[in-house]
Protein backbone atom coordinates (compact mmCIF):
# COMPACT_ATOMS: atom_id res chain seq x y z
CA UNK A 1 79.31 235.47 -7.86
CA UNK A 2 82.98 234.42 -7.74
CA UNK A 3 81.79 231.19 -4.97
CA UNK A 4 78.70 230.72 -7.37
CA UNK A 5 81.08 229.71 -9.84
CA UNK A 6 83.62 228.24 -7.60
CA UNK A 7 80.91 225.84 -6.48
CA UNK A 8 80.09 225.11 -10.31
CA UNK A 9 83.51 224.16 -11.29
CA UNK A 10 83.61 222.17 -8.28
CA UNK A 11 80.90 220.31 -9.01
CA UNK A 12 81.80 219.85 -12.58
CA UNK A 13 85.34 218.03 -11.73
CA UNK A 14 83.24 215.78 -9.25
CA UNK A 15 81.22 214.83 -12.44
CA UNK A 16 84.19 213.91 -14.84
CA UNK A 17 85.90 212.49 -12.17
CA UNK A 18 82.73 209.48 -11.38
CA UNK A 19 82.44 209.44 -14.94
CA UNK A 20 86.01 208.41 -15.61
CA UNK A 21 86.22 205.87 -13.07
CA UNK A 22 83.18 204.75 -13.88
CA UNK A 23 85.06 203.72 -17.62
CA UNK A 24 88.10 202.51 -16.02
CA UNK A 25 85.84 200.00 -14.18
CA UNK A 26 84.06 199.27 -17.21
CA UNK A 27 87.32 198.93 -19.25
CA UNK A 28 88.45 196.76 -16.25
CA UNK A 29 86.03 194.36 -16.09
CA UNK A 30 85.75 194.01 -20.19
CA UNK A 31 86.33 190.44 -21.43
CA UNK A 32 88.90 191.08 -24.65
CA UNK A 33 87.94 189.43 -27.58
CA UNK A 34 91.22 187.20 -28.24
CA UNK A 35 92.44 187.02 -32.07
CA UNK A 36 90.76 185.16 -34.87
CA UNK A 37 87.68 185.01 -32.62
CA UNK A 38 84.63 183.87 -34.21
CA UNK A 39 80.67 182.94 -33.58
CA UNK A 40 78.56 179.66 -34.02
CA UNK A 41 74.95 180.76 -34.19
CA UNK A 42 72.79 177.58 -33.60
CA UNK A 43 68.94 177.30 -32.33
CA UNK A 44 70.32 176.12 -28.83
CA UNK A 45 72.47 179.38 -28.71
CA UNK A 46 75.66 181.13 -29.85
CA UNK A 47 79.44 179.46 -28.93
CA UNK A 48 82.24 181.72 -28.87
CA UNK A 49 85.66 180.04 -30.54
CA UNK A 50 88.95 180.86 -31.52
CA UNK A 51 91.37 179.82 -33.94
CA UNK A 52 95.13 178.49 -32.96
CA UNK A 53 98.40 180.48 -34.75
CA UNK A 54 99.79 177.17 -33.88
CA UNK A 55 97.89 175.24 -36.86
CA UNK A 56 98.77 178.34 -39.07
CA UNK A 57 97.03 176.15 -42.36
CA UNK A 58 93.40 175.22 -40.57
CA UNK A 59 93.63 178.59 -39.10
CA UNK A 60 93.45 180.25 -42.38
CA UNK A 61 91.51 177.78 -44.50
CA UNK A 62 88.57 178.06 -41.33
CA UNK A 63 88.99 182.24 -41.69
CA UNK A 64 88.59 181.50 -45.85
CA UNK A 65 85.79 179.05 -45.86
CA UNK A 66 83.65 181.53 -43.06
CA UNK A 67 84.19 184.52 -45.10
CA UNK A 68 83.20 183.06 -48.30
CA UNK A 69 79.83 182.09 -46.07
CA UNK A 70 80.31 178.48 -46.87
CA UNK A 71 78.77 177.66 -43.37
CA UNK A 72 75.97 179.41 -43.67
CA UNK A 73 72.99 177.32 -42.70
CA UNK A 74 75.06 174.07 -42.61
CA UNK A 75 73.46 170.96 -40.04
CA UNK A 76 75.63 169.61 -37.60
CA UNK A 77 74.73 166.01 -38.81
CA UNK A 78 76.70 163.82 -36.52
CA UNK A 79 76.13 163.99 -33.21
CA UNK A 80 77.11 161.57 -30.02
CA UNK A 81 76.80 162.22 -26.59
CA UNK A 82 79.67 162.39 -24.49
CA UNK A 83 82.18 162.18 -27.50
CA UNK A 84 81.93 165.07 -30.05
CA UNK A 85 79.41 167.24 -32.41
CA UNK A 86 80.12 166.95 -35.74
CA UNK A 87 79.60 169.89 -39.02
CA UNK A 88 80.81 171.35 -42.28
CA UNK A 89 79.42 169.21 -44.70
CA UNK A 90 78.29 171.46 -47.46
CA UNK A 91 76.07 168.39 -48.47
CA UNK A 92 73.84 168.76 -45.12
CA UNK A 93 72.46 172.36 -46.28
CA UNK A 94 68.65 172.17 -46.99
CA UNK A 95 69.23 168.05 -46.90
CA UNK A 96 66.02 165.88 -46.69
CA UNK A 97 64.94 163.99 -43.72
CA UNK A 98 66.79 160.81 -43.32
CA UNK A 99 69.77 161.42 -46.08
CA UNK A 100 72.99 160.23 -45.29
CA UNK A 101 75.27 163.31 -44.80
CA UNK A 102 79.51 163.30 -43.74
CA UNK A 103 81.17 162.91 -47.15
CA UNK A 104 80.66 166.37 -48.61
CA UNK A 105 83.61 168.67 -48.43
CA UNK A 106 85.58 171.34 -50.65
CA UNK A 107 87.52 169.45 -52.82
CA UNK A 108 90.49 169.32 -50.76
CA UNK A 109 92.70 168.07 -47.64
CA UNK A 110 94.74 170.24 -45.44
CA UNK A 111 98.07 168.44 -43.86
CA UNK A 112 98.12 167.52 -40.64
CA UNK A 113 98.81 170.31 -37.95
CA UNK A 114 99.63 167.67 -34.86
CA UNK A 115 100.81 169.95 -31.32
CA UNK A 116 101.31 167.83 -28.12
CA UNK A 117 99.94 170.81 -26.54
CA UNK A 118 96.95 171.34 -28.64
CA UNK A 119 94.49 168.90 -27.06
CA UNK A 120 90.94 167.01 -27.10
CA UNK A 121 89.71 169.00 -24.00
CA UNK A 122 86.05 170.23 -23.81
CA UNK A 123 85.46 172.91 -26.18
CA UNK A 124 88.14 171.36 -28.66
CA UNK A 125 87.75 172.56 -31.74
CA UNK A 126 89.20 169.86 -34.62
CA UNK A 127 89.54 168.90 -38.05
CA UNK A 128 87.57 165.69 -38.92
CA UNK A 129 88.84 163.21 -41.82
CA UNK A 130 89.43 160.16 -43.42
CA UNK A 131 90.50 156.97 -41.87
CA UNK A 132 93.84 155.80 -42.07
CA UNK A 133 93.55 153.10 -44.43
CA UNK A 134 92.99 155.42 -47.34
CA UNK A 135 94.58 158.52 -44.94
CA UNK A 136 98.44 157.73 -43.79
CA UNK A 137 99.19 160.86 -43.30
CA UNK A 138 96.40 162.05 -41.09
CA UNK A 139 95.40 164.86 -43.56
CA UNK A 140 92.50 166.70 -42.44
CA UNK A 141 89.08 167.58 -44.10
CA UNK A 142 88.96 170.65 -45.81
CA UNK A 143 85.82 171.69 -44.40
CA UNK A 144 84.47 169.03 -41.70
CA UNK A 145 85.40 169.63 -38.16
CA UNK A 146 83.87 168.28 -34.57
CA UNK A 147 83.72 170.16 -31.70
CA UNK A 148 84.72 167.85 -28.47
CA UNK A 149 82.12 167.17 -25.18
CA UNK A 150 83.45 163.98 -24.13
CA UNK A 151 84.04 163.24 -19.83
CA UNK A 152 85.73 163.87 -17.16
CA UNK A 153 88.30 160.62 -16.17
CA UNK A 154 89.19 160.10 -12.96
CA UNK A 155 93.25 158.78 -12.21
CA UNK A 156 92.69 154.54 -12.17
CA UNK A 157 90.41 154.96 -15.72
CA UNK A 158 93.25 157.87 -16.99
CA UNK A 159 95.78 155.41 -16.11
CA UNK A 160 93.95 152.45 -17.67
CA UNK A 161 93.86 154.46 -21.12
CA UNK A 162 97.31 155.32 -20.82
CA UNK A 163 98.65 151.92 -20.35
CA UNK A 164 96.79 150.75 -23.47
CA UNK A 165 98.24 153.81 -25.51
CA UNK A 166 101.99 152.69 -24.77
CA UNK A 167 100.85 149.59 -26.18
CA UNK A 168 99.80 150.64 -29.18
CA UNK A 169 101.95 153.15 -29.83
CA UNK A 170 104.97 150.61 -28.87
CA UNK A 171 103.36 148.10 -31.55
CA UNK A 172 103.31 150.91 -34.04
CA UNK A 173 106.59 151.90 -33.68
CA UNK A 174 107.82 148.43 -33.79
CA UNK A 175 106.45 148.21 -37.42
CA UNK A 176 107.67 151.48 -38.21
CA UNK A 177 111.32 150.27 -36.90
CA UNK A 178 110.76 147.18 -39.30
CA UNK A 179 109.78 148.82 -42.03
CA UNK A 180 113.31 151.53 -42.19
CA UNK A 181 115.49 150.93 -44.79
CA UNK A 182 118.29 150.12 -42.93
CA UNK A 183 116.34 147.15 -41.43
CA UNK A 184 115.65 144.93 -44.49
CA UNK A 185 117.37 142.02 -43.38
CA UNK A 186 114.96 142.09 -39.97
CA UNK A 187 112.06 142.08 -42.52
CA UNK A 188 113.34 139.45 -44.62
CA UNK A 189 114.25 137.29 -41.71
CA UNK A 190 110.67 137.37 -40.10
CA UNK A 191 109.21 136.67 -43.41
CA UNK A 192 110.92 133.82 -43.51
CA UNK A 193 110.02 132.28 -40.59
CA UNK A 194 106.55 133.35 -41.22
CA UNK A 195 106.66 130.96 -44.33
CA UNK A 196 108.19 127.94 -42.16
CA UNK A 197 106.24 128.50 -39.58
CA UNK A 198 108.65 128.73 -36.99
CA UNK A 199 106.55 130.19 -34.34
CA UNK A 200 109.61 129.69 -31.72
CA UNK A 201 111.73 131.40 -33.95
CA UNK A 202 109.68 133.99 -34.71
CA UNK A 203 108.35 134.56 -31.17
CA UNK A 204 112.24 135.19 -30.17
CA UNK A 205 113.01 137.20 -33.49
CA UNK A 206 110.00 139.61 -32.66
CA UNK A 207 110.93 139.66 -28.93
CA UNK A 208 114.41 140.97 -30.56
CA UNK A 209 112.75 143.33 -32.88
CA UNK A 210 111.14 145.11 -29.77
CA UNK A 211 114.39 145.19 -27.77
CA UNK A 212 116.10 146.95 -30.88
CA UNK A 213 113.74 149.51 -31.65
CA UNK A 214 112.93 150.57 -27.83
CA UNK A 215 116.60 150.79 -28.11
CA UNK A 216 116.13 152.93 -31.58
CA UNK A 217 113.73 155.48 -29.88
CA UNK A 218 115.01 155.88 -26.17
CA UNK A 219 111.70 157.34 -25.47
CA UNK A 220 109.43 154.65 -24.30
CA UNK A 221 108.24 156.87 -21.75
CA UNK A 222 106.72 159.95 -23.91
CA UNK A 223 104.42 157.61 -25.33
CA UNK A 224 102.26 157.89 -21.91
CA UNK A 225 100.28 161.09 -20.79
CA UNK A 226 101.78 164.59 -20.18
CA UNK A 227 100.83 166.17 -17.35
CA UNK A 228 98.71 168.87 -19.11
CA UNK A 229 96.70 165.80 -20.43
CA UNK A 230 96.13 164.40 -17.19
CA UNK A 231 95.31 167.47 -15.45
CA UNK A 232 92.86 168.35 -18.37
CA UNK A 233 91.17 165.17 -18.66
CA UNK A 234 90.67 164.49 -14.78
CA UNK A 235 89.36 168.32 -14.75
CA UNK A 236 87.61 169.73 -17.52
CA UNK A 237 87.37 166.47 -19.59
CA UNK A 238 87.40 165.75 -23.11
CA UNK A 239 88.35 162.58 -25.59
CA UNK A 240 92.09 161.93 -24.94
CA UNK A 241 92.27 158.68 -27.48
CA UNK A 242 92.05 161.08 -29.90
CA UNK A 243 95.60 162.74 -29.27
CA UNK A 244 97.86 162.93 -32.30
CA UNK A 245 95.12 161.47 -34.39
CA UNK A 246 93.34 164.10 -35.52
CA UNK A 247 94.40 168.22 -35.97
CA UNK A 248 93.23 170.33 -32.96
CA UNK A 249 92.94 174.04 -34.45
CA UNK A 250 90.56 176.14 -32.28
CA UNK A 251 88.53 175.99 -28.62
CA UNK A 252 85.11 177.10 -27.95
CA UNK A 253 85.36 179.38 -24.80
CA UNK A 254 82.15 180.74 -24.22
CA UNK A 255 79.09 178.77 -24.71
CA UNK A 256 80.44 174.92 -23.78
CA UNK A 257 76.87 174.47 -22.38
CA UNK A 258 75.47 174.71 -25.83
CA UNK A 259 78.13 171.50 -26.88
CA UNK A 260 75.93 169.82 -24.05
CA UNK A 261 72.61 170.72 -25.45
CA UNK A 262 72.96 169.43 -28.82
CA UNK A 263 74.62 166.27 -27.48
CA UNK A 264 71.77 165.77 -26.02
CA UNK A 265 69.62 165.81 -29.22
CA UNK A 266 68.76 162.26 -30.34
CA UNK A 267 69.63 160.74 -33.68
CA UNK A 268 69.37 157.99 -36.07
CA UNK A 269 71.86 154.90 -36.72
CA UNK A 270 74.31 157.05 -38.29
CA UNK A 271 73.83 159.56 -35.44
CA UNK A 272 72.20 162.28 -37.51
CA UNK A 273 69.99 164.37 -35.38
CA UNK A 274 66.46 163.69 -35.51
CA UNK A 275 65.66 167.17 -35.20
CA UNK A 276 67.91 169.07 -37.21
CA UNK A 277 70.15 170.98 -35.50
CA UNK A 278 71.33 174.31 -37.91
CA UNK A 279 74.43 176.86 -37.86
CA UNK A 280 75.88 179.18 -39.15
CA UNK A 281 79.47 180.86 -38.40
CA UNK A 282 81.51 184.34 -38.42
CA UNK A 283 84.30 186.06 -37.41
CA UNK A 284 84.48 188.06 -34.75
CA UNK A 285 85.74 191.72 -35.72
């Protein structure tokens, strides 16, 4: 009897013992859910997101809006292949055929959240808003964001893009550098030759005005590409022109296939999909 039960017992460890590493396996090979994790249900599939504690204000406004169900059964009305997929127009739910959707919103902006490490790359999740003319400061929707497909660059177009960016950014600067306080008498003087038009003068003055405010900033170089941005966009891809333009808050890391299914719906002129293409998000407990 005693090596009856012997044998039992035996057998019984053996049991726990497969059984337990059988969970540490399982446990092992789980995928963790990372923190403000959340779901976009769409008729092309499901994407997988999460929110940045980086961009602490879209972060929680995003959390608000999704709890409150204010994207349930929203469109994604602006769509355009190999750039970005547009949503959160409160306007687009149950809209007609053909209606002109992209204005609707809450009510209200959210500053702008700009990170040099927070990036257009595939799967970018970002804040859509109003252009600059009537937007200075960049503030963001309080409800419309894009989610980023854009392309994969290789090094001679990369370097192309970047060489126009210094240029712009240079020429911006310039008229910021113009437009200090300090610098009134610059202003004045160019305005004046303006008005005579002294275009020697004011070629040399301006050619002056550039020298002093590279001087000003001692960081002519910053204004290219970091190295994360040309590793991501020569690798995974994504819409690097729109750097420091508009707030990256989130990424979408499960599901990036489903970005390239609905950019591949076709749309009207104003890029509304012909078929309409519905979602509807939540968190992710």
């Amino acid at each position: 009897m005693k090596g009856k039960y012997a044998l039992i017992l035996l057998l019984a460890i053996l049991f726990l013992s497969c059984k337990t590493n059988d969970k540490q396996k399982s446990t092992k090979g789980e995928i963790q859910t990372p923190n403000n994790a959340f779901v976009i249900h769409t008729s092309f599939g499901d994407m997988k997101g999460r929110l940045y504690d980086e961009t602490p204000l879209h972060r929680d406004n995003f959390i608000k809006l999704v709890n409150e169900g204010f994207y349930d059964s929203l469109l994604f009305h602006r769509v355009i292949k190999n750039f970005m997929i547009q949503g959160g127009d409160p306007d687009s739910k149950n809209a007609i055929k053909g209606k002109q959707l992209g204005n609707g919103g809450p009510g209200y902006t959210i500053p702008a959240e700009f990170n040099s490490n927070l990036i257009h790359k595939k799967g970018a999740l970002s804040a859509a808003r109003m252009g600059d003319n009537v937007n200075p400061k960049k503030e963001s929707s309080g409800s419309q964001f894009y989610i980023v497909q854009g392309v994969v660059y290789d090094s001679l177009h990369l370097a192309g893009m970047e060489q126009k960016l210094i240029a712009n950014k240079s020429s911006r600067r310039v008229y910021d550098f113009i437009q200090l306080p300090e610098n009134k008498d610059i202003k004045s003087k160019l305005d004046s030759l303006r008005k005579a038009k002294d275009n020697q003068g004011l070629h040399q003055a301006w050619e002056d005005v550039k020298k002093a405010s590279a001087e000003y900033y001692k960081d002519e170089a910053s204004l290219g590409f970091t190295d994360l941005q040309k590793k991501t966009y020569s690798t995974i891809g994504g819409t690097p022109h729109l750097d420091g333009e508009y707030t990256v808050f989130g990424e979408i890391y499960e599901g990036l296939n489903i970005i390239d299914s609905i950019g591949n719906v076709k749309g009207d002129r104003a890029n509304r999909p012909l078929e309409d293409v519905i979602f509807t998000i939540e968190m992710i407990k």
